[in-house]
C-alpha atoms as a PDB file:
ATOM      1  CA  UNK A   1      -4.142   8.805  16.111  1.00  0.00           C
ATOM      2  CA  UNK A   2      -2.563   5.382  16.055  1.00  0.00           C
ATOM      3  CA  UNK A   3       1.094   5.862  14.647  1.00  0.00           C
ATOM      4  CA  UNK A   4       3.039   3.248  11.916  1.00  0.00           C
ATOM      5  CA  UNK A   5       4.925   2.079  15.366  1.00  0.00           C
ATOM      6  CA  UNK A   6       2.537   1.683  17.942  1.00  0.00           C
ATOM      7  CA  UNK A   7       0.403  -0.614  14.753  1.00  0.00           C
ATOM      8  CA  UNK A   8       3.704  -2.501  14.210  1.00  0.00           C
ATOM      9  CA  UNK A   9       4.088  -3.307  17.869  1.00  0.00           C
ATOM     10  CA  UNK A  10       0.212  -4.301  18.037  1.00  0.00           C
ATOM     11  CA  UNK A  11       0.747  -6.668  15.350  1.00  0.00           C
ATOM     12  CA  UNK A  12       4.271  -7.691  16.677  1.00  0.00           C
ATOM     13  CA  UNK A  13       2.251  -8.906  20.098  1.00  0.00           C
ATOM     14  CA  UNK A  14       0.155 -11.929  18.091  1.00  0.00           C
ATOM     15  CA  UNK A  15       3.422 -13.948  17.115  1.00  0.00           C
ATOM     16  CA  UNK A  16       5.200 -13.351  20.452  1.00  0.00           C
ATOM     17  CA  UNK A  17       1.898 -14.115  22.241  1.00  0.00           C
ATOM     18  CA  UNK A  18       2.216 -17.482  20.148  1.00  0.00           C
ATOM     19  CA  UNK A  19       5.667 -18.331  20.658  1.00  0.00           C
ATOM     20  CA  UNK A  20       4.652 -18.048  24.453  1.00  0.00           C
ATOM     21  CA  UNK A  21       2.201 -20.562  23.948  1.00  0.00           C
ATOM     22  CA  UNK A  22       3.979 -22.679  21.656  1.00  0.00           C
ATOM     23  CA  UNK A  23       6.632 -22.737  24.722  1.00  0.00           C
ATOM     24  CA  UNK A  24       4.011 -24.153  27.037  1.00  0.00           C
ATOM     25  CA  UNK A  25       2.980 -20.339  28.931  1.00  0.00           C
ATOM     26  CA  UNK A  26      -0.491 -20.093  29.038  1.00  0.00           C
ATOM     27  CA  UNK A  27      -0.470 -16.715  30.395  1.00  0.00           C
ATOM     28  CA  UNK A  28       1.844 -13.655  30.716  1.00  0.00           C
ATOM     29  CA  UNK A  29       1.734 -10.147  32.619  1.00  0.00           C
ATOM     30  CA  UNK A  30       1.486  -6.937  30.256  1.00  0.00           C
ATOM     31  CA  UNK A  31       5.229  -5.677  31.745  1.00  0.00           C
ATOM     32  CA  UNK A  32       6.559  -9.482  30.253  1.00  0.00           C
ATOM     33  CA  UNK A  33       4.956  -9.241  27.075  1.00  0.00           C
ATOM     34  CA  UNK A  34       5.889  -5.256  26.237  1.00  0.00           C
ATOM     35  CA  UNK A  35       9.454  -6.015  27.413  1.00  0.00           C
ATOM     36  CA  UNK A  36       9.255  -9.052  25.339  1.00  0.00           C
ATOM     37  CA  UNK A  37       7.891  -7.326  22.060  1.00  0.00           C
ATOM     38  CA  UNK A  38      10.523  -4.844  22.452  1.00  0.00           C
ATOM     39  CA  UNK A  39      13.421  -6.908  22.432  1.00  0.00           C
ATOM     40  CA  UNK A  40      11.832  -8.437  19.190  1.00  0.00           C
ATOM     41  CA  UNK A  41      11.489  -5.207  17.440  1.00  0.00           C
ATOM     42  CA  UNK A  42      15.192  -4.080  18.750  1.00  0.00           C
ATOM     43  CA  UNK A  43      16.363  -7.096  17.218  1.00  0.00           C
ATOM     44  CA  UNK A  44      14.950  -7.194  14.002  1.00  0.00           C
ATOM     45  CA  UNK A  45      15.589  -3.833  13.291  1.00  0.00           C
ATOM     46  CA  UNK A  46      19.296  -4.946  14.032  1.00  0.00           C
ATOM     47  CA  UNK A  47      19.005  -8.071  11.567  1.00  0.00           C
ATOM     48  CA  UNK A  48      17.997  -5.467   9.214  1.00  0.00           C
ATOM     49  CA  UNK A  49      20.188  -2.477   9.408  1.00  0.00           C
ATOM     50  CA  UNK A  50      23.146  -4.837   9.937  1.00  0.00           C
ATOM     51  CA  UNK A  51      22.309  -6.602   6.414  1.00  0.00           C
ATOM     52  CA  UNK A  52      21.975  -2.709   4.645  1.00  0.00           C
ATOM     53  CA  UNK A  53      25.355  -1.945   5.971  1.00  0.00           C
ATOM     54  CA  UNK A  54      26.838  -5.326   4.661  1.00  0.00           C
ATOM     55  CA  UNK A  55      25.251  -5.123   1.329  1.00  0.00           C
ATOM     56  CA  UNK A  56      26.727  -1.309   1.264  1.00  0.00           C
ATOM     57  CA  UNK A  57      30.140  -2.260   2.366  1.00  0.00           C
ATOM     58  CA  UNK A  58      30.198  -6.026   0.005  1.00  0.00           C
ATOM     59  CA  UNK A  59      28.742  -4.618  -3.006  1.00  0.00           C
ATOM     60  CA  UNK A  60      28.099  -0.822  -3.002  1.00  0.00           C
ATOM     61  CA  UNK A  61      24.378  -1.429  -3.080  1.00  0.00           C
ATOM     62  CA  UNK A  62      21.354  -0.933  -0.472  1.00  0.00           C
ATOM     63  CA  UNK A  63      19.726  -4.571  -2.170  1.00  0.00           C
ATOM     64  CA  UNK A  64      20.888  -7.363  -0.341  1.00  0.00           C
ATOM     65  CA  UNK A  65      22.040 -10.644  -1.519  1.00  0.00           C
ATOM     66  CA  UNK A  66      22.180 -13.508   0.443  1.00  0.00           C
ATOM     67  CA  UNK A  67      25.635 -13.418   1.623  1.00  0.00           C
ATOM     68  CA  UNK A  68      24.995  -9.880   2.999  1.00  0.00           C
ATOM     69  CA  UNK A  69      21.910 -11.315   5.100  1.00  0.00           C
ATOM     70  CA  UNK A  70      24.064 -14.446   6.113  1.00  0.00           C
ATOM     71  CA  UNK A  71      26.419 -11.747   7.612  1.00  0.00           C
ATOM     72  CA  UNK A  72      23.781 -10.154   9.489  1.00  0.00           C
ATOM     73  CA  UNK A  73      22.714 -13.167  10.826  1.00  0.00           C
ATOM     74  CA  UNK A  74      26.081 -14.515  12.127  1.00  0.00           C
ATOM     75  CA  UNK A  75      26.961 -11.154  13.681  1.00  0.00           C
ATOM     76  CA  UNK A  76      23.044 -11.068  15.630  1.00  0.00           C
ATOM     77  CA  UNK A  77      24.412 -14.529  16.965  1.00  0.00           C
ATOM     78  CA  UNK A  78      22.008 -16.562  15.261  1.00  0.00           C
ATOM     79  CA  UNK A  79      23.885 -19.013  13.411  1.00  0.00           C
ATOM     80  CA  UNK A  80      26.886 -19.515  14.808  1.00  0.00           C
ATOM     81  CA  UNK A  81      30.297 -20.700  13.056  1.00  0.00           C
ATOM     82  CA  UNK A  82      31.790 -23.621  14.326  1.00  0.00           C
ATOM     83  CA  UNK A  83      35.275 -22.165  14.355  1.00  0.00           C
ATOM     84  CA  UNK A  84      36.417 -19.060  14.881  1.00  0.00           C
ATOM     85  CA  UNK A  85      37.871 -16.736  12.487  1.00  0.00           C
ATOM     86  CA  UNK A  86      41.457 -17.622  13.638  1.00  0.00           C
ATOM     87  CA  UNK A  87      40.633 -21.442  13.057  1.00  0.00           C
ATOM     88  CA  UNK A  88      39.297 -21.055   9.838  1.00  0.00           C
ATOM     89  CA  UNK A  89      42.412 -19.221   8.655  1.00  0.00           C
ATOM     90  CA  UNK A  90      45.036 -21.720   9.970  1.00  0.00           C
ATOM     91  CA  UNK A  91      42.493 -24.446   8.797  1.00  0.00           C
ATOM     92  CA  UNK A  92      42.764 -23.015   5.299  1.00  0.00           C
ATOM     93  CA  UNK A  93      46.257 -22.832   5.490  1.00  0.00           C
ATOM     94  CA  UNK A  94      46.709 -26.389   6.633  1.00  0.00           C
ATOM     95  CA  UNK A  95      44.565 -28.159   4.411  1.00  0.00           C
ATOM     96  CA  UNK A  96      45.518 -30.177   1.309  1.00  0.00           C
ATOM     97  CA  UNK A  97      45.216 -28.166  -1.738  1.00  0.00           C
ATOM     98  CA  UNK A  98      42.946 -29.781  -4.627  1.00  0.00           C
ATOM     99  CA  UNK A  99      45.068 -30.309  -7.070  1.00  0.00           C
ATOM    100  CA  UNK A 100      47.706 -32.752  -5.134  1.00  0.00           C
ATOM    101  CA  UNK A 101      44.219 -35.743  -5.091  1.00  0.00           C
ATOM    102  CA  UNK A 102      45.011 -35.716  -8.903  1.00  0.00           C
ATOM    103  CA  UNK A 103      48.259 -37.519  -8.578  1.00  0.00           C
ATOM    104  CA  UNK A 104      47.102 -39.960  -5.937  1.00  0.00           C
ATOM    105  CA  UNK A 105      45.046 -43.411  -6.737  1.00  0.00           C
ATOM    106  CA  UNK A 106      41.344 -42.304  -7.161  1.00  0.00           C
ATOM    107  CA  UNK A 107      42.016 -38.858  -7.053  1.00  0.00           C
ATOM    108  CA  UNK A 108      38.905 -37.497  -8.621  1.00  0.00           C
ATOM    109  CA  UNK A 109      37.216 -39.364  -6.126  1.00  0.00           C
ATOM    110  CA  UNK A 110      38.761 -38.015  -3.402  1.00  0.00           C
ATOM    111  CA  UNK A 111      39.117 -35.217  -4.737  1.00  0.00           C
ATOM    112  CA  UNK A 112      35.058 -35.021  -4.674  1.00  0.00           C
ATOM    113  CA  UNK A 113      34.500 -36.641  -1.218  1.00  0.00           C
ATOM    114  CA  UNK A 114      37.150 -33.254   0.190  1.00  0.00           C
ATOM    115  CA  UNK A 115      35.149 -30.428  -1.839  1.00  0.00           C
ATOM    116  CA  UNK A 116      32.036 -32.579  -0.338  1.00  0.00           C
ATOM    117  CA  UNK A 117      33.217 -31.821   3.415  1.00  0.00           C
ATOM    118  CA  UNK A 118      34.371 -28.611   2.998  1.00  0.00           C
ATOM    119  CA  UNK A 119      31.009 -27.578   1.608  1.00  0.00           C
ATOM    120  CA  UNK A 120      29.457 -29.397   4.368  1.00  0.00           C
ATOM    121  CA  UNK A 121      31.106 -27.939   7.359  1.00  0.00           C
ATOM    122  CA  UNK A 122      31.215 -24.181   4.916  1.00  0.00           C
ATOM    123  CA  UNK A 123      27.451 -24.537   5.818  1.00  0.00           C
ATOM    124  CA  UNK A 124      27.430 -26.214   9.430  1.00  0.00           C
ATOM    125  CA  UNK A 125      25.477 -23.160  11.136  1.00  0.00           C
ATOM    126  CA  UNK A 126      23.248 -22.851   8.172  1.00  0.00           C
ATOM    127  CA  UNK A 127      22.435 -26.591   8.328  1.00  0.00           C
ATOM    128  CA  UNK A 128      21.449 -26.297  11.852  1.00  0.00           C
ATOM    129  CA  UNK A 129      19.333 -22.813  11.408  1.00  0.00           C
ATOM    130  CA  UNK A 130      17.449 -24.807   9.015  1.00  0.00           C
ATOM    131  CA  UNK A 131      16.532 -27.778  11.424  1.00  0.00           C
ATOM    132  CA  UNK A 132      15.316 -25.862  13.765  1.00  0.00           C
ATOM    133  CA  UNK A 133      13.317 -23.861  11.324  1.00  0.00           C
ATOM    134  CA  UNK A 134      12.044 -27.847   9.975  1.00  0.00           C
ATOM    135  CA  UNK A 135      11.974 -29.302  13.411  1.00  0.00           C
ATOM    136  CA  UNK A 136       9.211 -29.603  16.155  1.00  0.00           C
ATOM    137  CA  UNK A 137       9.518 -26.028  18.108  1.00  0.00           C
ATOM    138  CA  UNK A 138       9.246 -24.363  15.032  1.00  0.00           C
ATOM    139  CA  UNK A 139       6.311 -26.835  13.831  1.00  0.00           C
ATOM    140  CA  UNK A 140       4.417 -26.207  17.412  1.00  0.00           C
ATOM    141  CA  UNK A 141       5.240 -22.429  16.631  1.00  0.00           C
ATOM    142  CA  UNK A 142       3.115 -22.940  13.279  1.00  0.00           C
ATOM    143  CA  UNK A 143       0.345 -25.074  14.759  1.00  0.00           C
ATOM    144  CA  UNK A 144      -0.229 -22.720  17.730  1.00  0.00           C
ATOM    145  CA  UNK A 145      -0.309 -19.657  14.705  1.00  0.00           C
ATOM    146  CA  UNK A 146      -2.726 -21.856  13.104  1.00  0.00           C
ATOM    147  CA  UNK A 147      -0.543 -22.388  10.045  1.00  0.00           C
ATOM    148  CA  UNK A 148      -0.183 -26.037  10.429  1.00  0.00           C
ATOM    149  CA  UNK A 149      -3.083 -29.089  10.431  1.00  0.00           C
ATOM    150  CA  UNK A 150      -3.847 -29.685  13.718  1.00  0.00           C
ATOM    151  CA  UNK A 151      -4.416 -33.768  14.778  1.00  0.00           C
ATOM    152  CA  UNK A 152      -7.611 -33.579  16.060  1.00  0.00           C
ATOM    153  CA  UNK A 153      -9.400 -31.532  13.321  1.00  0.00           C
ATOM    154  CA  UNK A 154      -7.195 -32.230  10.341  1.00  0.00           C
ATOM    155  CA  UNK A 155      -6.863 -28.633   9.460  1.00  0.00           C
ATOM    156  CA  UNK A 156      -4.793 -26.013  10.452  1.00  0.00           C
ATOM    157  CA  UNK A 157      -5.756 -24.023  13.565  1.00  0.00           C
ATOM    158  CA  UNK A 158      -9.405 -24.353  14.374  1.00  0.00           C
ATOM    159  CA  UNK A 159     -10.073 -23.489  10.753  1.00  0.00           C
ATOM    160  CA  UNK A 160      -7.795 -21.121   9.421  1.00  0.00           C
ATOM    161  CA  UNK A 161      -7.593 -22.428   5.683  1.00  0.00           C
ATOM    162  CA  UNK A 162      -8.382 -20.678   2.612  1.00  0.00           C
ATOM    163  CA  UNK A 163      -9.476 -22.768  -0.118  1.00  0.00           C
ATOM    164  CA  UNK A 164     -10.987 -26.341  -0.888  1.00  0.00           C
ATOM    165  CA  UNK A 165      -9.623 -29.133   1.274  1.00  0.00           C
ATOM    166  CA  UNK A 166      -7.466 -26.558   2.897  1.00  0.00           C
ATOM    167  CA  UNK A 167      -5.022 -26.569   0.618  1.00  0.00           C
ATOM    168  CA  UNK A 168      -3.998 -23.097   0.930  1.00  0.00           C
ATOM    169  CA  UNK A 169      -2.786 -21.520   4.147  1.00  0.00           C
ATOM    170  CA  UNK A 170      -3.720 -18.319   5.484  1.00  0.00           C
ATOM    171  CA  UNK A 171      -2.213 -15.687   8.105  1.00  0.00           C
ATOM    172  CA  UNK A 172      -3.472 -14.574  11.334  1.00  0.00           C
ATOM    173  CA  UNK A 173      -3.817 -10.865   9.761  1.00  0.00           C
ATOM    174  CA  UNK A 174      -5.998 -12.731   6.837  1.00  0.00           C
ATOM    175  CA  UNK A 175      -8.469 -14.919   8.830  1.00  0.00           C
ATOM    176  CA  UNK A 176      -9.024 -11.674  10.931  1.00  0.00           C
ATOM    177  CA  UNK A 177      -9.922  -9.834   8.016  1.00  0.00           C
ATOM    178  CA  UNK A 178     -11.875 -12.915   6.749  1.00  0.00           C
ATOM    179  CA  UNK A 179     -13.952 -12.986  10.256  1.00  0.00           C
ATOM    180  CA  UNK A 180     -14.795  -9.260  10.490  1.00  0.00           C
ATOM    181  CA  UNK A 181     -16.412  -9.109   6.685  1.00  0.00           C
ATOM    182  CA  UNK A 182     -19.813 -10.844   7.853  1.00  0.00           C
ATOM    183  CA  UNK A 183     -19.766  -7.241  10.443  1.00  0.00           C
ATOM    184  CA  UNK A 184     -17.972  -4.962   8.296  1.00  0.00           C
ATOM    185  CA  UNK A 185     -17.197  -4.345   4.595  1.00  0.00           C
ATOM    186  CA  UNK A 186     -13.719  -3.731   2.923  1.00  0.00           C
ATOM    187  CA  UNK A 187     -13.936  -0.110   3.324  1.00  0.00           C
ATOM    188  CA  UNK A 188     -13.095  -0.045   6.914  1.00  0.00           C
ATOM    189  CA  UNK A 189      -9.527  -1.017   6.309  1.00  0.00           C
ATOM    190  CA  UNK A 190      -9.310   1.251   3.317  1.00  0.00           C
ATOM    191  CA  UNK A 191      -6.408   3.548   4.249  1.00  0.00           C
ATOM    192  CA  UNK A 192      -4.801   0.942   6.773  1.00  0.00           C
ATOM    193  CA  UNK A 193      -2.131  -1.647   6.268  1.00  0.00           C
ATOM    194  CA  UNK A 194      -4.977  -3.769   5.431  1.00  0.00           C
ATOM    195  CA  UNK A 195      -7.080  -2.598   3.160  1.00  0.00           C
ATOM    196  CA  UNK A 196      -6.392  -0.553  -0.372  1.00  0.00           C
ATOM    197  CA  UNK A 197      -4.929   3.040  -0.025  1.00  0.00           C
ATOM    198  CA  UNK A 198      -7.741   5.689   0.183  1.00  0.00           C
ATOM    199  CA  UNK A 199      -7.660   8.093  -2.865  1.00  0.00           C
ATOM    200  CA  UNK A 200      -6.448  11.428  -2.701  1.00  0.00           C
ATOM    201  CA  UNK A 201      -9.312  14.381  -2.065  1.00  0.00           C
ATOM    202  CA  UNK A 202      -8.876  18.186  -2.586  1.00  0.00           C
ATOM    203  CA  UNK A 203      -9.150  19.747   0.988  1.00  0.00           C
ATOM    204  CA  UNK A 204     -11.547  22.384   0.727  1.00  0.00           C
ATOM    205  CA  UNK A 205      -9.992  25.201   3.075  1.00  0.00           C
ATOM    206  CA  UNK A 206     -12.877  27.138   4.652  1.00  0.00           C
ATOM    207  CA  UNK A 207     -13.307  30.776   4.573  1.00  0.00           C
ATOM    208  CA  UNK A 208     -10.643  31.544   2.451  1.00  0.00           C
ATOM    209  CA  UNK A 209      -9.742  33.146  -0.909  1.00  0.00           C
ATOM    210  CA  UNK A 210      -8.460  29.776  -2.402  1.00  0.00           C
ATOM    211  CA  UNK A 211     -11.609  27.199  -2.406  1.00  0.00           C
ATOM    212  CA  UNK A 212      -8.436  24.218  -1.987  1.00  0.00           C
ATOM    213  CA  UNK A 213      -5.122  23.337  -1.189  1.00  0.00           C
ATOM    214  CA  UNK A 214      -3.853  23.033  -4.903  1.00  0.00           C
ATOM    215  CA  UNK A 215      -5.764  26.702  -5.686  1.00  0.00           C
ATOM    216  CA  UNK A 216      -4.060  28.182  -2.808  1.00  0.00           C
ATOM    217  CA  UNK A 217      -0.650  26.378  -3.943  1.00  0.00           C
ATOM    218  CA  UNK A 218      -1.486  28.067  -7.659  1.00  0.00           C
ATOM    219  CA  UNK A 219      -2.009  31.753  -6.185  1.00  0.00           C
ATOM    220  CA  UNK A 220       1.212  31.238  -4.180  1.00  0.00           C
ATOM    221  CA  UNK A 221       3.453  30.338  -7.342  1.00  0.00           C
ATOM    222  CA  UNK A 222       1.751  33.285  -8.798  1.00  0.00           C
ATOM    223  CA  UNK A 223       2.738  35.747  -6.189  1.00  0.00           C
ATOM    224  CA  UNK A 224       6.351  34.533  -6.095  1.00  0.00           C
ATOM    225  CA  UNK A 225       6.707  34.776 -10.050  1.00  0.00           C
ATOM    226  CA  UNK A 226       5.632  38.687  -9.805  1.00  0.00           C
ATOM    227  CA  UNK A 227       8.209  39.585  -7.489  1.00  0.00           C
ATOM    228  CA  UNK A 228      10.587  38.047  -9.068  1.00  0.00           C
ATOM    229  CA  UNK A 229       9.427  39.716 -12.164  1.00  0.00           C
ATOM    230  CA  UNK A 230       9.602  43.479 -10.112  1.00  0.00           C
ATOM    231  CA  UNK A 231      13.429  42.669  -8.973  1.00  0.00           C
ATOM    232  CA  UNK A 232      13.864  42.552 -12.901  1.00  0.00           C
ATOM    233  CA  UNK A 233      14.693  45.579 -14.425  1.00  0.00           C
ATOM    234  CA  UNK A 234      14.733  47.270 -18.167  1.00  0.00           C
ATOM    235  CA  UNK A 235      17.525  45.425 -18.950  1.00  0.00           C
ATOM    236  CA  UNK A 236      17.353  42.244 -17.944  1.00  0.00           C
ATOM    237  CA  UNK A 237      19.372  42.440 -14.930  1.00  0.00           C
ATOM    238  CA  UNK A 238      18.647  41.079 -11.730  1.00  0.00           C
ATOM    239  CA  UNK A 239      18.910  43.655  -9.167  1.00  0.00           C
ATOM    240  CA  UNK A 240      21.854  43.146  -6.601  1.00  0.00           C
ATOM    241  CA  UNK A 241      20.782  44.224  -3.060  1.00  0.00           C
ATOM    242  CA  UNK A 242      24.216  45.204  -1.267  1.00  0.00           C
ATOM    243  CA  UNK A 243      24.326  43.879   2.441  1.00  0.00           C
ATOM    244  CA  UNK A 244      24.771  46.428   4.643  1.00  0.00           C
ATOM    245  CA  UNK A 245      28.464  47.118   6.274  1.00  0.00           C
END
């Protein structure tokens, strides 16, 4: 029986295997790509038990905000400041407060232009998360996924649209669905990450007294609320059993 972990680590292989690609391998040993999967799933689950644990410790709350996940993100090492936390605190200390640009020439200007830099370098590792995420590794990333038009065809990946002119984009997990329904219909991936959950079925229990599970559940509460009932007596009273000495 295929378990929630060994399905997640199937499905984990597709994007590594196109990150690979995207990075100009063509080919990789089982050992590399296992080793490489695992690191993946070690490091999400990091990303995300580090950003429960911030939102606990910030807040009080297990939802997340996006200064909690920012947290997480900075202590995983993937955006990272451009000062230290010793810097920032004698930076802070050194700078010019606001409210001394309002007695200078042009003050609310520069005034503005300051809370205008301090935003911008607030955000420095941000900014530079985000072009990568907009630049061309990430873009080859989405072409190779199929998620992107590719030159030569004008759509995205050999295909993979949904929808007239491709104007809607569709997963790896959807297109395989989407290929397998001329072979197969919808109710193989009932019960499955992929397909509706299956409805729930008396077991019939076989050469018993109780013809199912809830029947056998029913004589069970049954049998409990009669001996109760017996260590009841005339009065009321429960009967207290002494432990021996």
């Amino acid at each position: 029986m295929t378990t929630p972990h060994d399905l997640h680590a199937a499905v984990l292989r597709v994007p590594i295997l196109h990150i690979l690609r995207a990075a100009g391998f063509h080919s990789t040993k089982p050992t590399v790509l296992e080793t490489l999967v695992n690191l993946t799933e070690r490091y999400i689950l990091l990303l995300a038990s580090s950003t429960a644990e911030n939102a606990l410790a910030n807040h009080n709350s297990l939802i997340p905000d996006v200064t909690d996940v920012r947290m997480a993100l900075t202590e995983a090492g993937v955006l990272l400041p451009v000062t230290s936390a010793a810097e920032e605190e004698w930076t802070e200390k050194l700078r010019k407060p606001l409210e001394d640009y309002d007695n200078v020439v042009f003050g609310g200007m520069r005034r503005d232009k300051e809370i205008a830099r301090r935003d911008e370098h607030d955000v420095a590792d941000v900014k530079e998360f985000k072009d990568w995420v907009m630049g061309d590794k990430y873009k080859e990333i989405r072409r190779i996924a199929g998620m992107l038009p590719d030159a030569s065809t004008s759509v995205a990946g050999q295909g993979r649209v949904a929808g007239e002119g491709g104007g809607v984009q569709e997963d790896f997990l959807t297109s395989l669905k989407r290929k397998n329904k001329a072979i197969v219909d919808e109710e193989r991936w009932t019960g499955t990450v992929l397909g509706t959950d299956s409805e729930d079925r008396d077991l019939v229990i076989e050469g018993g007294i109780a013809g199912s599970i809830n029947d056998w559940a029913k004589k069970v509460r049954e049998r409990t609320e009669k001996e109760k009932e017996k260590k009841v007596n005339g009065d009321g009273d429960v009967e207290m059993v002494t432990a021996p000495g």
